[in-house]
N, C-alpha and C. Protein backbone atom coordinates (compact mmCIF):
# COMPACT_ATOMS: atom_id res chain seq x y z
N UNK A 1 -38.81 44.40 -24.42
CA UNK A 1 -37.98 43.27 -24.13
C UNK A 1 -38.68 42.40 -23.10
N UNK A 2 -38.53 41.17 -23.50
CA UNK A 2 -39.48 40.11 -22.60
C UNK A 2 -38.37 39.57 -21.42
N UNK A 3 -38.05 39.27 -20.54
CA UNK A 3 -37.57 38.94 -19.74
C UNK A 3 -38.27 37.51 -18.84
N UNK A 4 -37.29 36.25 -19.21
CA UNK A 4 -38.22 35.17 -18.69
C UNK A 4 -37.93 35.15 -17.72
N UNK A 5 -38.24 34.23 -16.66
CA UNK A 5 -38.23 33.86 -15.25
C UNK A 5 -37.24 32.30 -15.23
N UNK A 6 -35.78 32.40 -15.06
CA UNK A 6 -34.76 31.31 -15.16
C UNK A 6 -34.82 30.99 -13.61
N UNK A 7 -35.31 31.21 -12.83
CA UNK A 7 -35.24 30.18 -11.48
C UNK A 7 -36.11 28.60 -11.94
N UNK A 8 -35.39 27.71 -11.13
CA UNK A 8 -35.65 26.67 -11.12
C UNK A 8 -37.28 26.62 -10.34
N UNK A 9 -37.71 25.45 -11.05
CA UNK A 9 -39.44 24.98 -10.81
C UNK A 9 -38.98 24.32 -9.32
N UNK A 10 -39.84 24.92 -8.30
CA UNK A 10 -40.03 24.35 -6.86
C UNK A 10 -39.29 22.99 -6.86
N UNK A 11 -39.50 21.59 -7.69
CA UNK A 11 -39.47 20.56 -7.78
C UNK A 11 -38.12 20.23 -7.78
N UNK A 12 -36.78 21.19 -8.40
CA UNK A 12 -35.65 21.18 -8.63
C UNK A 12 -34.84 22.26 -7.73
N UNK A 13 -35.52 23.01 -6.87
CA UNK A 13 -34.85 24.20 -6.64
C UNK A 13 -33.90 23.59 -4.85
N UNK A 14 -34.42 22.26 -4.72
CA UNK A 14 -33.70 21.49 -3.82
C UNK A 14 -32.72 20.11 -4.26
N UNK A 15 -32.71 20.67 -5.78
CA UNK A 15 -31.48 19.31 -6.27
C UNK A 15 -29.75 19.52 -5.58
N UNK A 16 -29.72 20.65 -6.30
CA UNK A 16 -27.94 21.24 -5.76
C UNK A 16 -28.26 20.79 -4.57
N UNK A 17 -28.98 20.50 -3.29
CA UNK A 17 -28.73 20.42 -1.79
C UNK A 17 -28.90 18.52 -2.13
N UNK A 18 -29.36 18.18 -2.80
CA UNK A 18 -29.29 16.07 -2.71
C UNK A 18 -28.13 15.84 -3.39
N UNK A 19 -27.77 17.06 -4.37
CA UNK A 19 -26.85 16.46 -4.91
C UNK A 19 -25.13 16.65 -3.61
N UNK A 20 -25.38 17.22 -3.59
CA UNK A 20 -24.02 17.76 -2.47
C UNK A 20 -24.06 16.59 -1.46
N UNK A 21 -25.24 16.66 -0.44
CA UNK A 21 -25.56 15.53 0.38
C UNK A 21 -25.03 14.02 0.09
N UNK A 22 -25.55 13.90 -0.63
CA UNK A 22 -25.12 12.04 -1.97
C UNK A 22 -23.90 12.08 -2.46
N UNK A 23 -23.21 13.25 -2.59
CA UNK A 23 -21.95 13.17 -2.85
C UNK A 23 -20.71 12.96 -1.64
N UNK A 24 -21.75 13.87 -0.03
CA UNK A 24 -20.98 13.57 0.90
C UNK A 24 -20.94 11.99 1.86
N UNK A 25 -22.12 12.08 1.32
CA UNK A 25 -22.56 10.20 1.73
C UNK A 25 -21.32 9.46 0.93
N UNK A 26 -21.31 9.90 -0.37
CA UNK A 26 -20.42 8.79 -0.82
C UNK A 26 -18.86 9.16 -0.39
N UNK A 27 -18.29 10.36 -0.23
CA UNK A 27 -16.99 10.37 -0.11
C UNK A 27 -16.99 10.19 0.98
N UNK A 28 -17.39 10.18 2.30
CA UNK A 28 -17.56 9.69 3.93
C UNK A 28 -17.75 7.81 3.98
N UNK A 29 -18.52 7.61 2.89
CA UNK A 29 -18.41 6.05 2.92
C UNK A 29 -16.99 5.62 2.29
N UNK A 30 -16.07 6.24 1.34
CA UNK A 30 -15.32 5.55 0.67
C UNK A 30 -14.00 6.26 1.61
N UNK A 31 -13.94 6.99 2.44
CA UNK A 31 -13.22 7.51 3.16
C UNK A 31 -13.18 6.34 4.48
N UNK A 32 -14.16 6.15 5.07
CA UNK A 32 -14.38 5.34 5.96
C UNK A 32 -13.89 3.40 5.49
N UNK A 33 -14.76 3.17 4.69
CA UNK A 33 -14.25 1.89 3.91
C UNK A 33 -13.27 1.68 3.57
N UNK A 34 -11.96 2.79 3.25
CA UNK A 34 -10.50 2.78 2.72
C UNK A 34 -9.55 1.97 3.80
N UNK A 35 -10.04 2.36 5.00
CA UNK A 35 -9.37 2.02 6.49
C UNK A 35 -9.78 0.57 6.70
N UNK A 36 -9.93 -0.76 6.07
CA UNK A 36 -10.48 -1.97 6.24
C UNK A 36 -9.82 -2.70 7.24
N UNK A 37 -9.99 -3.42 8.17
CA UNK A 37 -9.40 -4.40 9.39
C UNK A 37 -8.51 -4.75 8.79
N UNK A 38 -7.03 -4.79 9.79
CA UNK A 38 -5.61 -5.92 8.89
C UNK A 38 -6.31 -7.19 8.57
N UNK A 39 -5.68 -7.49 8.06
CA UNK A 39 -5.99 -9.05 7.61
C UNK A 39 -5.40 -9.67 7.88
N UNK A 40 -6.50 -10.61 8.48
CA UNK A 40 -5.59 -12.35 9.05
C UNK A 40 -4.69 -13.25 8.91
N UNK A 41 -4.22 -13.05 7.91
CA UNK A 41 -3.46 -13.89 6.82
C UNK A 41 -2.25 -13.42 7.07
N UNK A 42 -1.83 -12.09 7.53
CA UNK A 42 -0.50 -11.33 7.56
C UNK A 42 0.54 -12.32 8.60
N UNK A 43 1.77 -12.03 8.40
CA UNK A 43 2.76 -12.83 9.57
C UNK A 43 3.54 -13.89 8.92
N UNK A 44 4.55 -14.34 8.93
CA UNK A 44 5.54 -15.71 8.52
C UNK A 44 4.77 -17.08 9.07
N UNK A 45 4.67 -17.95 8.16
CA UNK A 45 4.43 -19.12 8.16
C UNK A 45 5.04 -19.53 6.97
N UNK A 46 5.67 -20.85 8.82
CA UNK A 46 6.64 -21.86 7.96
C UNK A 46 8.19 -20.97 6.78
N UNK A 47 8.49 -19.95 7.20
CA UNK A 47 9.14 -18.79 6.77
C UNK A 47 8.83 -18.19 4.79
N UNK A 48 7.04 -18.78 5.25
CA UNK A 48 7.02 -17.81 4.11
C UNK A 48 5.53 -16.54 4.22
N UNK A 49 5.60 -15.52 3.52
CA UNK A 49 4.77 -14.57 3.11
C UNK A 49 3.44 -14.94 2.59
N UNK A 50 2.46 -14.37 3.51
CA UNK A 50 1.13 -14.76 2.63
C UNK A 50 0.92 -14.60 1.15
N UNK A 51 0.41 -16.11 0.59
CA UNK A 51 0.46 -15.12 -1.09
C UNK A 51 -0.46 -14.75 -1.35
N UNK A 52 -0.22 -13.76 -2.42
CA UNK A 52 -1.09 -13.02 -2.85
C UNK A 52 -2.63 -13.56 -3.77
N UNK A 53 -3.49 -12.59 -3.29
CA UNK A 53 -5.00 -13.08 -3.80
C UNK A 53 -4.65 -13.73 -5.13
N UNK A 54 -5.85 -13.58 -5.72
CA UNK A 54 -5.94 -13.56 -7.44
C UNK A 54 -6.17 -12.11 -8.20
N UNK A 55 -6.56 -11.28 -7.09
CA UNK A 55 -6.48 -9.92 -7.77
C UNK A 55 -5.71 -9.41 -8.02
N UNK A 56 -5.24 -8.39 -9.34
CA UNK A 56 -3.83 -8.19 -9.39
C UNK A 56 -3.07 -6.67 -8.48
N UNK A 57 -3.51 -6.67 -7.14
CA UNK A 57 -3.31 -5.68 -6.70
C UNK A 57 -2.29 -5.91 -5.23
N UNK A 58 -1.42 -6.98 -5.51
CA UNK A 58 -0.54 -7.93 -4.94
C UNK A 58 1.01 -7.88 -5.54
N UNK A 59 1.81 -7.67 -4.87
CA UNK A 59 3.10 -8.03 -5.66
C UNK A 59 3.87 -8.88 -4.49
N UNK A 60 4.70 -9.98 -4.42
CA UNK A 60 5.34 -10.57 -3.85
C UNK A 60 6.64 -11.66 -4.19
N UNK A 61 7.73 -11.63 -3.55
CA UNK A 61 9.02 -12.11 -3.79
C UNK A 61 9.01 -13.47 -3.65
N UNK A 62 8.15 -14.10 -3.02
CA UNK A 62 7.92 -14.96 -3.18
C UNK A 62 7.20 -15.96 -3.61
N UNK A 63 6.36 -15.79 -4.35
CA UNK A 63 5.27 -16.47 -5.77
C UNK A 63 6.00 -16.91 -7.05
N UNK A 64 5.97 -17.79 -7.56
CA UNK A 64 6.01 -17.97 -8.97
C UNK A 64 5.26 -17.61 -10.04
N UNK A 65 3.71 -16.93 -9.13
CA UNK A 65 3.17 -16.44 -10.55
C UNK A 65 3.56 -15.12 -11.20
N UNK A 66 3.94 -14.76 -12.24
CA UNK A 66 4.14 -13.91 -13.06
C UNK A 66 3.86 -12.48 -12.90
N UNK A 67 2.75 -12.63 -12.82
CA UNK A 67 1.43 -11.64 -12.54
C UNK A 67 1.99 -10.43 -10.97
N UNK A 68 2.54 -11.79 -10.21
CA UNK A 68 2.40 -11.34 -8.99
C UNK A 68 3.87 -10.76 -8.52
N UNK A 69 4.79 -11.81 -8.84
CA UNK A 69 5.66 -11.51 -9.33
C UNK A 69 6.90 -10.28 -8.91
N UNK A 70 7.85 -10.15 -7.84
CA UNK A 70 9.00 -9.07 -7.91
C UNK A 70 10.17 -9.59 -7.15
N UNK A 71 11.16 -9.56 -7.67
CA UNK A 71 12.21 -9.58 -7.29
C UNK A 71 12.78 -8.85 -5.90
N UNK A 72 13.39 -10.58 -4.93
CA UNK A 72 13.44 -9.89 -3.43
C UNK A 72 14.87 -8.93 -3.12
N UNK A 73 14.93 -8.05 -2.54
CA UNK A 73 16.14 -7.33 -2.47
C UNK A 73 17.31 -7.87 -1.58
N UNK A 74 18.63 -7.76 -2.11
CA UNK A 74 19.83 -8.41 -1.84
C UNK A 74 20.47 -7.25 -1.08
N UNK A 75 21.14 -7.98 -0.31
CA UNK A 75 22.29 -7.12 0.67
C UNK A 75 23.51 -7.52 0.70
N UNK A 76 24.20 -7.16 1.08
CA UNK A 76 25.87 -7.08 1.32
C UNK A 76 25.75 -7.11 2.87
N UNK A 77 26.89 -7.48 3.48
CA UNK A 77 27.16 -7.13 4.50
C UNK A 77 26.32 -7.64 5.51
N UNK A 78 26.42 -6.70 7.15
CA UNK A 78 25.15 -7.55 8.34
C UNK A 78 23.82 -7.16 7.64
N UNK A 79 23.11 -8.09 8.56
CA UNK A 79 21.83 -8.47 8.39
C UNK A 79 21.69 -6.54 9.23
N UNK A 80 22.21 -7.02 10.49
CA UNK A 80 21.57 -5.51 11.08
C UNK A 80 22.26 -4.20 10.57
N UNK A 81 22.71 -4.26 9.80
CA UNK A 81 23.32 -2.58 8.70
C UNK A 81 22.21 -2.87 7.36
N UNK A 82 21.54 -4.06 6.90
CA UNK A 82 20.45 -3.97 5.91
C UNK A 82 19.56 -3.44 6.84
N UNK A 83 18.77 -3.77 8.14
CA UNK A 83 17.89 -3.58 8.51
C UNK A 83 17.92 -2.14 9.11
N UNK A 84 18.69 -1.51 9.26
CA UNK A 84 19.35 0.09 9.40
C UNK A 84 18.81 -0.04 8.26
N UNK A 85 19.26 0.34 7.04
CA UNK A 85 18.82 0.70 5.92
C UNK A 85 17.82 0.88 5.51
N UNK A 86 17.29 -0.37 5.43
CA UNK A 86 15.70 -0.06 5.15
C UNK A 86 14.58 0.38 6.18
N UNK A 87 14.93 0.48 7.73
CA UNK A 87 14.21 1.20 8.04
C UNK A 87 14.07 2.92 7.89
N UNK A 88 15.53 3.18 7.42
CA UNK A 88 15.69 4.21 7.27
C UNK A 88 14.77 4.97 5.71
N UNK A 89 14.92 3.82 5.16
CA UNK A 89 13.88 3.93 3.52
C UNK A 89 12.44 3.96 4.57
N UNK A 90 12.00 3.11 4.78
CA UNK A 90 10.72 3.18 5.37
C UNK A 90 10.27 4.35 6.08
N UNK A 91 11.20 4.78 7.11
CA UNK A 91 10.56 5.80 7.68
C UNK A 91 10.80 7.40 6.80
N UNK A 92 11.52 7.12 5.77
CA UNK A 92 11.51 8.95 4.84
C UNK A 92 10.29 8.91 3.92
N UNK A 93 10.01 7.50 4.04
CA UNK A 93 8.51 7.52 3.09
C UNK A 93 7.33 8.39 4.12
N UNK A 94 6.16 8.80 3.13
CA UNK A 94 5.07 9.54 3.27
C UNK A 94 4.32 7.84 4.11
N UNK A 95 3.29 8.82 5.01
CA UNK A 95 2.20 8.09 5.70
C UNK A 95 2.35 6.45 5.91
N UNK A 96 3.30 6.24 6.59
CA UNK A 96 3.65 4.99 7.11
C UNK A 96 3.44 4.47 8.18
N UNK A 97 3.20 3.34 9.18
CA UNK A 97 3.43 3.39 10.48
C UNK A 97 3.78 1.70 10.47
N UNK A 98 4.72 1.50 11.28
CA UNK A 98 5.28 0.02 11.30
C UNK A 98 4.37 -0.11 12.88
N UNK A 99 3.99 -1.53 12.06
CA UNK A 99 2.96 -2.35 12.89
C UNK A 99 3.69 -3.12 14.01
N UNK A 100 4.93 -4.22 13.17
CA UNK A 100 5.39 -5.39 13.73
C UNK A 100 7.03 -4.82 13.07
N UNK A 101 7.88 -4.96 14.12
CA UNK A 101 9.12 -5.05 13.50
C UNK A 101 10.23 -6.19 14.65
N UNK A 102 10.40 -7.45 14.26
CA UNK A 102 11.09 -8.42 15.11
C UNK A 102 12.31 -8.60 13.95
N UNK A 103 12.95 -9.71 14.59
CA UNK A 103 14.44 -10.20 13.84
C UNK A 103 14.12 -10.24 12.67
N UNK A 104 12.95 -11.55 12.33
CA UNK A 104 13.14 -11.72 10.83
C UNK A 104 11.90 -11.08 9.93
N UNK A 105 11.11 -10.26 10.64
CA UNK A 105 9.70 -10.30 9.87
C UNK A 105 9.18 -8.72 10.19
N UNK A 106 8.92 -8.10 9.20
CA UNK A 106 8.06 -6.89 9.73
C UNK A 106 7.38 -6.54 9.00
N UNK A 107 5.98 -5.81 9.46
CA UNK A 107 4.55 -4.81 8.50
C UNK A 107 4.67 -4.10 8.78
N UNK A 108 4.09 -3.02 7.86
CA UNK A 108 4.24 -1.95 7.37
C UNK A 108 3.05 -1.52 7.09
N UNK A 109 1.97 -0.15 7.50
CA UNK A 109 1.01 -0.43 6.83
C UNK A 109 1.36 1.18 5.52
N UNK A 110 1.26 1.40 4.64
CA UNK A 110 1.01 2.72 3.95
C UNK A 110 0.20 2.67 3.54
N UNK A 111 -0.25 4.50 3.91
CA UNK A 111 -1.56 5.05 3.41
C UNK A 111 -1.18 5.59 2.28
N UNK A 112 -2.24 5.03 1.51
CA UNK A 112 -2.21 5.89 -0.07
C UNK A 112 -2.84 7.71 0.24
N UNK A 113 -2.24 8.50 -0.97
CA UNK A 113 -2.31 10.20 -0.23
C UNK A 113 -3.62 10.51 -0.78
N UNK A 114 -4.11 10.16 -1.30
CA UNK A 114 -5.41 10.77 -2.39
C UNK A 114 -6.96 9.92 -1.29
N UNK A 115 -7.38 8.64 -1.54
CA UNK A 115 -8.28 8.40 -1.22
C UNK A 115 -7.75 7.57 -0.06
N UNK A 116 -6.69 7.64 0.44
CA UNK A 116 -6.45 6.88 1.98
C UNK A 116 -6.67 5.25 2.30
N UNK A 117 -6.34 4.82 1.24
CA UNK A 117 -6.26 3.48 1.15
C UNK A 117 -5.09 3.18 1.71
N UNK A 118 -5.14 1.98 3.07
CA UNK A 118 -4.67 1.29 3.36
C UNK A 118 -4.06 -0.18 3.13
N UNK A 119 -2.55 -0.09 2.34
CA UNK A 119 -2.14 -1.30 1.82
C UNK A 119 -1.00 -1.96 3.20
N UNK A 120 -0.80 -3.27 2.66
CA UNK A 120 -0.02 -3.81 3.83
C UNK A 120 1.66 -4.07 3.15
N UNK A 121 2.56 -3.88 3.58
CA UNK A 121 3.87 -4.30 3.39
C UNK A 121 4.56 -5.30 4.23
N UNK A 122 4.85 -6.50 3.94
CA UNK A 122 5.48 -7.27 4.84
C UNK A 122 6.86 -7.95 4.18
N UNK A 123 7.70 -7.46 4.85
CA UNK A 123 9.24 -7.75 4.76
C UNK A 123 9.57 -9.06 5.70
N UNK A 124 10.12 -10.10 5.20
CA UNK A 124 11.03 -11.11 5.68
C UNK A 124 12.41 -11.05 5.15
N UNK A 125 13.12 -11.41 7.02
CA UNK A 125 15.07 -11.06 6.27
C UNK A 125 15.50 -12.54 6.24
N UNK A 126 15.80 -13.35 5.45
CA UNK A 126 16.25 -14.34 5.33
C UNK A 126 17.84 -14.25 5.40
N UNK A 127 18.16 -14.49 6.57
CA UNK A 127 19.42 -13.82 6.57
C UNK A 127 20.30 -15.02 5.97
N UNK A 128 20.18 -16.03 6.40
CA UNK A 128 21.15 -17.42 4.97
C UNK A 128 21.36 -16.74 3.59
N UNK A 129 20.66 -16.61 3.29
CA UNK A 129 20.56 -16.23 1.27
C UNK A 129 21.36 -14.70 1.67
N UNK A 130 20.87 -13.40 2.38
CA UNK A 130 21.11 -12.41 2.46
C UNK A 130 20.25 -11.73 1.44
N UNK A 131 19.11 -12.38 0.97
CA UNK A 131 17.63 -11.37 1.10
C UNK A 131 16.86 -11.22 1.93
N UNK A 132 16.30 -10.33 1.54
CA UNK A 132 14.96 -9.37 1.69
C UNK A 132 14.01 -9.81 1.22
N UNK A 133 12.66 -10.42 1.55
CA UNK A 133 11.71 -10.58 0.75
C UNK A 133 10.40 -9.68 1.14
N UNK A 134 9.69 -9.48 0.13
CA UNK A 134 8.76 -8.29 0.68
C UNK A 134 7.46 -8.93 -0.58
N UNK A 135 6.03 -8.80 0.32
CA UNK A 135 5.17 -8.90 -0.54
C UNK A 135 4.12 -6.96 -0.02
N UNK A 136 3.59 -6.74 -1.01
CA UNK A 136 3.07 -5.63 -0.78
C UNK A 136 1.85 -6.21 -1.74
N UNK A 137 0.03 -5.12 -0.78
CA UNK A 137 -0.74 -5.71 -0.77
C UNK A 137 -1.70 -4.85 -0.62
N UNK A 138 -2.79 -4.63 -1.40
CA UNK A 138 -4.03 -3.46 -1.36
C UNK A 138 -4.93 -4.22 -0.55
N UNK A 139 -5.77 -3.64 0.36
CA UNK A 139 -6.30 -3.95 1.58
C UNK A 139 -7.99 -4.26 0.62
N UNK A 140 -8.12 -3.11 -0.07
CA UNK A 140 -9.24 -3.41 -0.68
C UNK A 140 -9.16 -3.05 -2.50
N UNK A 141 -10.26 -3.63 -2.82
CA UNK A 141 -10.25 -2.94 -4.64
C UNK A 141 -9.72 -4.48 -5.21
N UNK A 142 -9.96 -4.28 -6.24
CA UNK A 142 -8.64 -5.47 -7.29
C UNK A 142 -8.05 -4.99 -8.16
N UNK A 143 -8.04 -3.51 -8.00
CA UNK A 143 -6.73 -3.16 -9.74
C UNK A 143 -6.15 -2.38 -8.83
N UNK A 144 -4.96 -2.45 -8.24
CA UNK A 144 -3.86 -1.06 -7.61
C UNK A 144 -3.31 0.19 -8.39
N UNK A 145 -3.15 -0.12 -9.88
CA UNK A 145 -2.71 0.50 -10.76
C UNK A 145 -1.30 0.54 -10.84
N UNK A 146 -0.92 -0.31 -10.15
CA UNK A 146 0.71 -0.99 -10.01
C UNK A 146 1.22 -0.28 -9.23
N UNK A 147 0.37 0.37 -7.92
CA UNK A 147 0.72 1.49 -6.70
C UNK A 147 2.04 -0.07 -6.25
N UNK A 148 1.62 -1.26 -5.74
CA UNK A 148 2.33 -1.85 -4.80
C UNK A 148 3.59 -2.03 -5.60
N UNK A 149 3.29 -2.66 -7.00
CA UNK A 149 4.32 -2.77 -7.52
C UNK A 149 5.86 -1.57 -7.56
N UNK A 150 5.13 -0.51 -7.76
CA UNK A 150 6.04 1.04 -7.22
C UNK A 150 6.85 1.13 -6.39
N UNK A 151 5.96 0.55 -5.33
CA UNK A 151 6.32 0.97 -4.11
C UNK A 151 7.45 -0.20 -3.67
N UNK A 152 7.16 -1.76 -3.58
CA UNK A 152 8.01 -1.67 -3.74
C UNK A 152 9.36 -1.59 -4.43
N UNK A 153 9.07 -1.01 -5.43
CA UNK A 153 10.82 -0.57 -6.78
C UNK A 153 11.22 0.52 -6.12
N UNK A 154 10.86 1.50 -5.73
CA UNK A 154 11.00 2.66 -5.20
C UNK A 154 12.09 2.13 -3.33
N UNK A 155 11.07 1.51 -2.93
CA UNK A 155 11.99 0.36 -1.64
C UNK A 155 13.12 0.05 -1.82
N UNK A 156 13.62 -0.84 -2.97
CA UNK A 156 14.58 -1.30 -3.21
C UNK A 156 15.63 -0.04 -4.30
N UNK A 157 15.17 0.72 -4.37
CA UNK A 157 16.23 2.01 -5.28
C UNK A 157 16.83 2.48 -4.33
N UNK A 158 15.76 2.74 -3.24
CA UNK A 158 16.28 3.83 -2.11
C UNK A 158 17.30 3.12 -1.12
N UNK A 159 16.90 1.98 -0.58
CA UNK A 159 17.59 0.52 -0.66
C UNK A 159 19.59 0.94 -1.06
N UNK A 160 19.16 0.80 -2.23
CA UNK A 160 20.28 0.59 -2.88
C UNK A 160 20.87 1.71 -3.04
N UNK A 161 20.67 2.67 -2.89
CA UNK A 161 20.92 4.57 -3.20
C UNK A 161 21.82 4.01 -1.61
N UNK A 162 21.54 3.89 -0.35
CA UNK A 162 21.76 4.09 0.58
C UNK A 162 23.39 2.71 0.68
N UNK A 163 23.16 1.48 0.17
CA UNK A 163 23.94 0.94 0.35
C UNK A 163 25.01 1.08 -0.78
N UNK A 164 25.27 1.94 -1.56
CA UNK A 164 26.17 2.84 -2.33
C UNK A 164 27.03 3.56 -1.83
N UNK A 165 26.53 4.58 -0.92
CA UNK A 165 26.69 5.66 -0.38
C UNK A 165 27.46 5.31 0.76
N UNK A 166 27.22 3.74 1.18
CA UNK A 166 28.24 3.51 2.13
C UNK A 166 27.65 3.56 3.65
C-alpha cells in the first residue's frame, strides 16, 4: 500500500492563517464603519424632517415620494399621554438610545443586532393635526431591506396596541 504525503506544499501551508487574518481585517473594518458620525442634516427645520436621500433605505411621513413614503401616526387624546406612549414603545425596543427628546422633536438612534448598523429615527409631534411624524434612516449602505420601513410599522402597532389598552 502506497501512502501519499497530503500536507500542504510550504507555499500554502500559511493560507488558513491570511485567510483568517483578511477575514478579521474585514469584519473589524465593517464593524467599525457600521458606527458612522450622526448626520448633519438631522433636527426640525421650518417644522419639517430631513428628507430622505435617493437611496431607498429611507422611509418618511413626510415626502410625497412613493418610494419613500409612510404614513404618520395619529393620536387621540394629550399630546403628553401620546408621548408616554411612545416612549414607552421606544424604550421596550432592542438597542436603542434617545439622543434628543424636547416638546416637539426627538432622535432615536437604533442599532441593527447582526452587523451593528446604526440607523437614525426622528419623530416630530405636531400637536395641531394630532400626529406623529417620523422619518427613519440607514446611516450607511443604500438597500435597508425595508429594516426602516419595519421598524417604523412595528412603532406604530405597538403605538396602537398601547392606546387600545387604555
Amino acid at each position: 500500500m502506497i501512502i501519499k504525503d497530503l500536507s500542504l506544499p510550504a507555499d500554502y501551508q500559511s493560507m488558513p492563517n491570511i485567510i483568517i487574518i483578511t477575514g478579521g481585517a474585514i469584519i473589524i473594518s465593517i464593524i467599525s464603519g457600521c458606527s458612522a458620525n450622526r448626520p448633519d442634516n438631522l433636527g426640525l427645520k421650518n417644522n419639517l424632517l430631513a428628507p430622505c436621500p435617493k437611496t431607498p433605505n429611507c422611509v418618511s411621513s413626510q415626502t410625497n415620494d412613493l418610494r419613500h413614503q409612510i404614513a404618520p401616526i395619529t393620536y387621540e387624546g394629550s399630546l403628553g399621554l401620546a408621548k408616554e406612549r411612545l416612549n414607552q414603545v421606544i424604550l421596550s425596543m432592542r438597542d436603542t438610545k434617545i439622543i434628543t427628546q424636547n416638546h416637539e422633536y426627538w432622535h432615536v438612534e437604533f442599532t441593527t443586532l447582526l452587523l451593528r448598523f446604526i440607523d437614525d429615527v426622528e419623530i416630530y409631534f405636531e400637536e395641531s393635526k394630532a400626529v406623529i411624524h417620523v422619518r427613519s434612516a440607514s446611516r450607511l449602505g443604500y438597500w435597508d431591506l425595508g429594516v426602516n420601513r419595519r421598524r417604523v410599522e412595528r412603532i406604530r402597532s405597538r403605538f396602537e396596541e398601547l392606546a387600545k389598552a387604555g
